[in-house]
N, C-alpha and C. Protein backbone atom coordinates (compact mmCIF):
# COMPACT_ATOMS: atom_id res chain seq x y z
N UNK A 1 89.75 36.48 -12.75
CA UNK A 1 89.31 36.42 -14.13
C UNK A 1 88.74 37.77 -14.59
N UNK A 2 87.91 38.21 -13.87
CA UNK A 2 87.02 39.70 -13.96
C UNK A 2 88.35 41.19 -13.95
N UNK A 3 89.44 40.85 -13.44
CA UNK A 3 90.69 41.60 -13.88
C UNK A 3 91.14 41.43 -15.19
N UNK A 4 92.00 40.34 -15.06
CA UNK A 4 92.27 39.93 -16.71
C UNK A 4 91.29 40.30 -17.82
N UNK A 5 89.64 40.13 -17.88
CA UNK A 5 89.36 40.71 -18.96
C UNK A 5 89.46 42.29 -18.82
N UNK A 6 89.14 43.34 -17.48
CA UNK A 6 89.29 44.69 -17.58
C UNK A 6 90.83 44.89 -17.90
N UNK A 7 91.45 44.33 -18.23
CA UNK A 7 93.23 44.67 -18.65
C UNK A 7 92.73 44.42 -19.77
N UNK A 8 92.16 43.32 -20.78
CA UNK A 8 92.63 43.26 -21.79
C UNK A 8 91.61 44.54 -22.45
N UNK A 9 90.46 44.40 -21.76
CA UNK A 9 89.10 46.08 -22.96
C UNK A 9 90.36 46.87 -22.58
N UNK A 10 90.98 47.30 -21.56
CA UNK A 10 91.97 48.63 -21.47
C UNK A 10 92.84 48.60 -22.63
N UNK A 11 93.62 46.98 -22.69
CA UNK A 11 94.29 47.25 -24.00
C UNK A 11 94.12 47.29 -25.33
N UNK A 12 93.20 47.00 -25.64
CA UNK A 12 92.71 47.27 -26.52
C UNK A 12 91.86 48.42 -26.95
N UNK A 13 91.14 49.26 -26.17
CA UNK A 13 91.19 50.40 -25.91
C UNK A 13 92.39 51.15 -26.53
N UNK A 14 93.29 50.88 -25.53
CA UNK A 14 94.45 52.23 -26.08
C UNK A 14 95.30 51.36 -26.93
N UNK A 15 95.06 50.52 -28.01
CA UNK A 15 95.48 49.79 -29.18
C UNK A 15 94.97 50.63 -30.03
N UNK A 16 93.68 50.31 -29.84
CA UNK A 16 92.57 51.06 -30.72
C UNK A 16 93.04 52.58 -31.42
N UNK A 17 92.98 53.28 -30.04
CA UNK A 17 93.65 54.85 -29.70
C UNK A 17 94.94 54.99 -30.82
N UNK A 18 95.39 54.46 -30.52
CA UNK A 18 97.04 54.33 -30.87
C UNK A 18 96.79 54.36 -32.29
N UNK A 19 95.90 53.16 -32.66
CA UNK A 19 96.08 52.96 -34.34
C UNK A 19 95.24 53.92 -34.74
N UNK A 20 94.50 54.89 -34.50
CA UNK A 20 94.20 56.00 -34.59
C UNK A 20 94.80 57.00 -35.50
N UNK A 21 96.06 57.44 -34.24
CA UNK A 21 96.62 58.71 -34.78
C UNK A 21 97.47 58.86 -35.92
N UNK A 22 97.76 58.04 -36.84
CA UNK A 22 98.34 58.61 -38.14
C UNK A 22 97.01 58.96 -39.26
N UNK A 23 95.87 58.49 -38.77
CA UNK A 23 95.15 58.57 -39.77
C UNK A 23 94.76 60.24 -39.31
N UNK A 24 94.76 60.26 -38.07
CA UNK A 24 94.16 61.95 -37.89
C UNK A 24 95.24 62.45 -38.20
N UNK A 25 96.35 62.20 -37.98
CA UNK A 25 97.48 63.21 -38.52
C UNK A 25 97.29 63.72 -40.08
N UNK A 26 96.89 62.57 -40.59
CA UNK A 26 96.89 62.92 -42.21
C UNK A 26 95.71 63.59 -42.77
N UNK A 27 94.70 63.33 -41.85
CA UNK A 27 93.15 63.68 -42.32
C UNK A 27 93.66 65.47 -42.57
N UNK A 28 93.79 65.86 -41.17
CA UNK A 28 93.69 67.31 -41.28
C UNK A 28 94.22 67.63 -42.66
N UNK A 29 95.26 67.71 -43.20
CA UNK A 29 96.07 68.48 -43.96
C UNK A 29 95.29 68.04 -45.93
N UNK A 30 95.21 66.50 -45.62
CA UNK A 30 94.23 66.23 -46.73
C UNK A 30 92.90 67.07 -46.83
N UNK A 31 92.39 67.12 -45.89
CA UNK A 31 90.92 67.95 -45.85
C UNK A 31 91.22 69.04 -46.33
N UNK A 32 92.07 69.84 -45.89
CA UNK A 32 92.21 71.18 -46.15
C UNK A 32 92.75 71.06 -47.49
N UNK A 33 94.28 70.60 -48.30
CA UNK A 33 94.51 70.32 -49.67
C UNK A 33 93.23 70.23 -50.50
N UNK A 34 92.24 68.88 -50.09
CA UNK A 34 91.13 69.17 -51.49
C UNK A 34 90.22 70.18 -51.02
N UNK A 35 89.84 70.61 -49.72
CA UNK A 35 88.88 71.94 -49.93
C UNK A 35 89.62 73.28 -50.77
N UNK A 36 90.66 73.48 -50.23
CA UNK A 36 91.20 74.28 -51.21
C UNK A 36 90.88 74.57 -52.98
N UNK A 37 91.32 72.91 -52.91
CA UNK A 37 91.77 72.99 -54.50
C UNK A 37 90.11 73.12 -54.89
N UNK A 38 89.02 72.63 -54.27
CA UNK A 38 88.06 72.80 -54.51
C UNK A 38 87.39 74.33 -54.34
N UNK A 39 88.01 74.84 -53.91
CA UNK A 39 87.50 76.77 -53.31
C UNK A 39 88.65 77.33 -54.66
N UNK A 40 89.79 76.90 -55.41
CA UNK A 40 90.24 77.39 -56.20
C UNK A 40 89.45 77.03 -57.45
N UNK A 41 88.91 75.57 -57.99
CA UNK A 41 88.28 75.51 -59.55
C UNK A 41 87.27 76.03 -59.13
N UNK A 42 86.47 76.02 -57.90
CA UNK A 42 85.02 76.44 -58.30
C UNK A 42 85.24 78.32 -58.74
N UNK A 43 85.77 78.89 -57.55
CA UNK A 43 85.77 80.33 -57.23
C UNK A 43 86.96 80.64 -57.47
N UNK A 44 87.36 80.30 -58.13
CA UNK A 44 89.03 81.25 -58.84
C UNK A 44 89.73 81.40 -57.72
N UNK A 45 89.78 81.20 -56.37
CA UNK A 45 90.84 81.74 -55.32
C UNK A 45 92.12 81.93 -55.52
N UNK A 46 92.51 82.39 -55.12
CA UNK A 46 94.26 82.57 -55.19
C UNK A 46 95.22 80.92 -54.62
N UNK A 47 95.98 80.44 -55.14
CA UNK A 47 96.87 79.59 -55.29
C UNK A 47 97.24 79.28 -53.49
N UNK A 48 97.61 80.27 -53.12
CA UNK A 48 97.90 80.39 -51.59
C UNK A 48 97.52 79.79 -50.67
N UNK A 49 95.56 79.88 -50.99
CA UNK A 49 94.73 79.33 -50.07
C UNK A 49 95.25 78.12 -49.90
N UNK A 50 95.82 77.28 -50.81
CA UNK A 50 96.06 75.51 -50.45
C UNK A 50 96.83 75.70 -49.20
N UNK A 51 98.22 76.26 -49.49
CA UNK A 51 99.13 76.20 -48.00
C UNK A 51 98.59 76.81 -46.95
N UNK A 52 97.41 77.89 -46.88
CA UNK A 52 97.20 78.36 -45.47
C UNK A 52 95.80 77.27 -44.58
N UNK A 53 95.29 76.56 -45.76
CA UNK A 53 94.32 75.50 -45.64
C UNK A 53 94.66 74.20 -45.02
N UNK A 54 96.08 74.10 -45.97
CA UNK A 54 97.06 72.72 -45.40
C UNK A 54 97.70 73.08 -43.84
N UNK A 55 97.53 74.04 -43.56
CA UNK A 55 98.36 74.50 -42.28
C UNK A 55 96.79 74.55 -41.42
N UNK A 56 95.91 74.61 -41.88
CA UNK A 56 94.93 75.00 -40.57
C UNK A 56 94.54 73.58 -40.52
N UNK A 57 94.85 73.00 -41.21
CA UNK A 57 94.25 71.03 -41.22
C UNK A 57 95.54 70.63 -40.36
N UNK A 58 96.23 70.96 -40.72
CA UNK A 58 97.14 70.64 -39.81
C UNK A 58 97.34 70.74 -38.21
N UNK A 59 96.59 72.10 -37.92
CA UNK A 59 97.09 72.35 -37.20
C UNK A 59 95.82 72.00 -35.91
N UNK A 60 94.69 71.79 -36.65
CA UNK A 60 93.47 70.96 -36.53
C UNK A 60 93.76 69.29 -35.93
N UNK A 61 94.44 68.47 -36.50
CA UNK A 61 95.03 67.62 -36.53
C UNK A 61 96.21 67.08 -35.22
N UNK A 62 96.75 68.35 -35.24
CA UNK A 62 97.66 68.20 -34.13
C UNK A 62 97.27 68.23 -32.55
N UNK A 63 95.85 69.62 -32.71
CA UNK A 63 95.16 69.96 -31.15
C UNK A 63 94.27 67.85 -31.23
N UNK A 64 94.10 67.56 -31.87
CA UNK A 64 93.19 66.34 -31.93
C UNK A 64 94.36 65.00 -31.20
N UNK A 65 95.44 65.35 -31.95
CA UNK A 65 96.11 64.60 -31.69
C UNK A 65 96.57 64.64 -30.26
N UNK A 66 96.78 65.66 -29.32
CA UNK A 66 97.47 66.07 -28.24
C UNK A 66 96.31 65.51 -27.52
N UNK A 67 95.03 65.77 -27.83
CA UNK A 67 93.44 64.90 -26.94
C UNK A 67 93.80 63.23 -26.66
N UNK A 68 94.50 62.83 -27.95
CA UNK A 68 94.22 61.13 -27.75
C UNK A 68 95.61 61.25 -27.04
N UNK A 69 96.47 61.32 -27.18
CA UNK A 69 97.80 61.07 -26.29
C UNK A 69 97.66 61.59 -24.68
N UNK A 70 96.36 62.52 -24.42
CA UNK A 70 96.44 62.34 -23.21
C UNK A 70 95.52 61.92 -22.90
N UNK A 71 94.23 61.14 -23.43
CA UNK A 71 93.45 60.13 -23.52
C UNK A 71 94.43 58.30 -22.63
N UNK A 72 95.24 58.40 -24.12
CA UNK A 72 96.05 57.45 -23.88
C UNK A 72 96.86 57.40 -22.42
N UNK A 73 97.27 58.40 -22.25
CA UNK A 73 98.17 58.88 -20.94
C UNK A 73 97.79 58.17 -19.60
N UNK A 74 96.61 58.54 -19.67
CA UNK A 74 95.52 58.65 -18.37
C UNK A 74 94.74 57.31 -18.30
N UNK A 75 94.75 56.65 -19.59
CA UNK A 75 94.51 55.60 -19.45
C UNK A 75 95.45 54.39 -19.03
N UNK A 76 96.82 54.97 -19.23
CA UNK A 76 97.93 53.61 -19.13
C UNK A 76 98.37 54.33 -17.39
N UNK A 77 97.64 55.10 -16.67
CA UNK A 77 97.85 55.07 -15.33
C UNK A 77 97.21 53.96 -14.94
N UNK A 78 98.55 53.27 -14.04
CA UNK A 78 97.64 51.88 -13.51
C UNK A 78 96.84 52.35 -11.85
N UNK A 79 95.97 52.23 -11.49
CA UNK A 79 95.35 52.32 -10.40
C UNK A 79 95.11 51.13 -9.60
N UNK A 80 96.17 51.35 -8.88
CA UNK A 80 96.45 50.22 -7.36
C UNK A 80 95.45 50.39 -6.33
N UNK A 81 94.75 50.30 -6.39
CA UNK A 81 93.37 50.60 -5.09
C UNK A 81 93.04 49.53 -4.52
């Protein structure tokens, strides 16, 4: 019985994980879009900043993302001991 429930916190665990990563995928690139647009009305910035902002959210996003997939990884090793 004391197995069966440590399988099911594991799965749900990396359920959890899982339903996660589209929202971080999207966060980054959103964050950066409205800081931008917000660093352009306040302070006049140049137009540009959005795409080099959307790319560093992005790219923010992606190192985050590569954490939970090998989060996930290491967790779906089953250990036979």
């Amino acid at each position: 019985m004391n197995t069966v429930r440590k399988d099911l916190q594991k799965l749900f665990w990396m359920l959890g994980l899982a339903l996660t990563l589209p929202m971080v995928l999207l966060s980054g690139p959103l964050a950066g879009y409205l800081v931008s647009r917000w660093l352009i009305l306040k302070w006049n910035w140049a137009p540009a900043t959005t795409f080099a902002l959307v790319l560093v959210g992005f790219f923010g996003s992606a190192v985050q993302t590569v954490r939970i997939l090998r989060l996930l990884y290491k967790g779906s090793i089953r250990k036979d001991s």
